[in-house]
Protein backbone atom coordinates (compact mmCIF):
# COMPACT_ATOMS: atom_id res chain seq x y z
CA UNK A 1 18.55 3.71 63.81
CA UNK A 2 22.41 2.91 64.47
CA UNK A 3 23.25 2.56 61.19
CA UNK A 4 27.34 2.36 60.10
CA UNK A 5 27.86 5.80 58.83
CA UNK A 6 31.59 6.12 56.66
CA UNK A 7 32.83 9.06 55.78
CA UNK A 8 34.29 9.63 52.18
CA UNK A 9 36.81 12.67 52.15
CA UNK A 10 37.41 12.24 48.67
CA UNK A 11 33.72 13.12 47.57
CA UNK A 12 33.49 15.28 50.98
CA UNK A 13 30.43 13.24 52.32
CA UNK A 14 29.05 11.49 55.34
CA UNK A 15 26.62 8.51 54.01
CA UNK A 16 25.13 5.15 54.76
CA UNK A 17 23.81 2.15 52.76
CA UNK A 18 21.08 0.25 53.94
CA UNK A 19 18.72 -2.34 51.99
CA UNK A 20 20.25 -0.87 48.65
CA UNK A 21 19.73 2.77 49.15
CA UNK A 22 22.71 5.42 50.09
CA UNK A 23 21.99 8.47 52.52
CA UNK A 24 24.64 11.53 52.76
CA UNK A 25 25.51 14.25 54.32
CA UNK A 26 27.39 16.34 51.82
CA UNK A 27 29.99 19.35 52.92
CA UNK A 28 32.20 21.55 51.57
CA UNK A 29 35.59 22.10 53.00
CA UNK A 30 36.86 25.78 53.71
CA UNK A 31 40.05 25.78 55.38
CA UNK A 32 39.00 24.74 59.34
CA UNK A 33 35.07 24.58 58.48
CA UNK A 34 33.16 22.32 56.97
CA UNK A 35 30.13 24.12 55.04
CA UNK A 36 27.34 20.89 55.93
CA UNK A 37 25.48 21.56 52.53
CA UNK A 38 23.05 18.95 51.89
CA UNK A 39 21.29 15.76 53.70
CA UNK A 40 19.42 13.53 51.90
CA UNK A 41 17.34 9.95 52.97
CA UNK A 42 15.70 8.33 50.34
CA UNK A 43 11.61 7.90 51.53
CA UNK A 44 11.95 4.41 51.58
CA UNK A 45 14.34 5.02 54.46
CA UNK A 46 12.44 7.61 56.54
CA UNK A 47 11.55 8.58 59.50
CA UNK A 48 14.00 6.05 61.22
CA UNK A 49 16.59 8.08 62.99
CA UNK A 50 18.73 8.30 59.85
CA UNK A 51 19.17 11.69 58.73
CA UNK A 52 19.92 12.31 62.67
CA UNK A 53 22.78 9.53 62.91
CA UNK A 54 24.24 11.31 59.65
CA UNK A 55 24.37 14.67 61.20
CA UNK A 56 25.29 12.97 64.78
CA UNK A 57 28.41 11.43 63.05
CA UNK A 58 29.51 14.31 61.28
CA UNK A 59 29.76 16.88 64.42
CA UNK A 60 31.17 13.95 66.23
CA UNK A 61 34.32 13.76 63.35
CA UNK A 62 34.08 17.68 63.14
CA UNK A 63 34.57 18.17 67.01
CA UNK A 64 37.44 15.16 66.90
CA UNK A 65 39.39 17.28 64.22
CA UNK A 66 38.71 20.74 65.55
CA UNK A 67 36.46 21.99 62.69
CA UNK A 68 33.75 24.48 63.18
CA UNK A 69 30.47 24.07 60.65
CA UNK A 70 28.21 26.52 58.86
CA UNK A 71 24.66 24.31 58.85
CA UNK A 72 23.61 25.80 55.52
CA UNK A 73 21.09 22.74 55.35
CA UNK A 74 17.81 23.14 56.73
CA UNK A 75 18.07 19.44 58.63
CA UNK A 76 21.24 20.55 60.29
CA UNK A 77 20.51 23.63 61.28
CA UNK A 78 16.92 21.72 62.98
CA UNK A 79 19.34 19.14 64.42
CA UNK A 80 21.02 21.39 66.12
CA UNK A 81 17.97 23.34 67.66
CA UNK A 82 16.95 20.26 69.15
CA UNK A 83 20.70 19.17 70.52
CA UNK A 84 22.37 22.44 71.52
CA UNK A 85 25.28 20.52 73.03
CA UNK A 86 27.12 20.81 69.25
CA UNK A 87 26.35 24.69 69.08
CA UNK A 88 30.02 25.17 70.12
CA UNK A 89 30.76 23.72 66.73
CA UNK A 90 29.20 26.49 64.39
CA UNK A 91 31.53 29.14 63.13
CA UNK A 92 30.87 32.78 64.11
C-alpha cells in the first residue's frame, strides 16, 4: 500500500492514518528489545498491504537502532515466516 507510517515513542507505537482511520503497531520497550505486542487495521482498511508496511517499518527502525524484537503478535510473528530476512532481529 505505501502508506506514511510515523512512529510515536511517546505512546510506543508504529501507526498510519488513512481516509480517517488509524492503524498501529503497538510495542513495549525492554531495555534493547522491543516486545511488538499488538497490530491492528481497521476492516475498512484491509487487505491492502497495510498491516505488512506497519510491521515492514518497524523492523526497518528496530534494525537502524540495534534492537532485537519478541513478535508476541500473531501478524508479526506470520510476517516474519513469510520474510525471513528480519529473523536476525528476534531476541534469543
Amino acid at each position: 500500500m505505501n502508506s506514511i507510517v510515523t512512529h510515536s515513542e511517546k505512546e510506543s507505537k508504529f501507526y498510519a492514518e488513512i481516509d480517517g482511520f488509524q492503524s498501529y503497531l503497538f510495542y513495549k520497550e525492554e531495555g534493547d528489545i522491543w516486545n511488538l505486542i499488538s497490530t491492528y487495521v481497521p476492516s475498512e482498511l484491509r487487505g491492502k498491504g497495510l498491516a505488512a508496511d506497519l510491521v515492514r517499518t518497524t523492523l526497518d527502525k528496530a534494525r537502524s537502532l540495534n534492537k532485537k524484537i519478541i513478535p508476541s503478535c500473531s501478524y508479526v510473528v506470520t510476517f516474519l515466516n513469510r520474510n525471513p530476512t528480519y529473523n536476525d532481529l528476534i531476541a534469543k
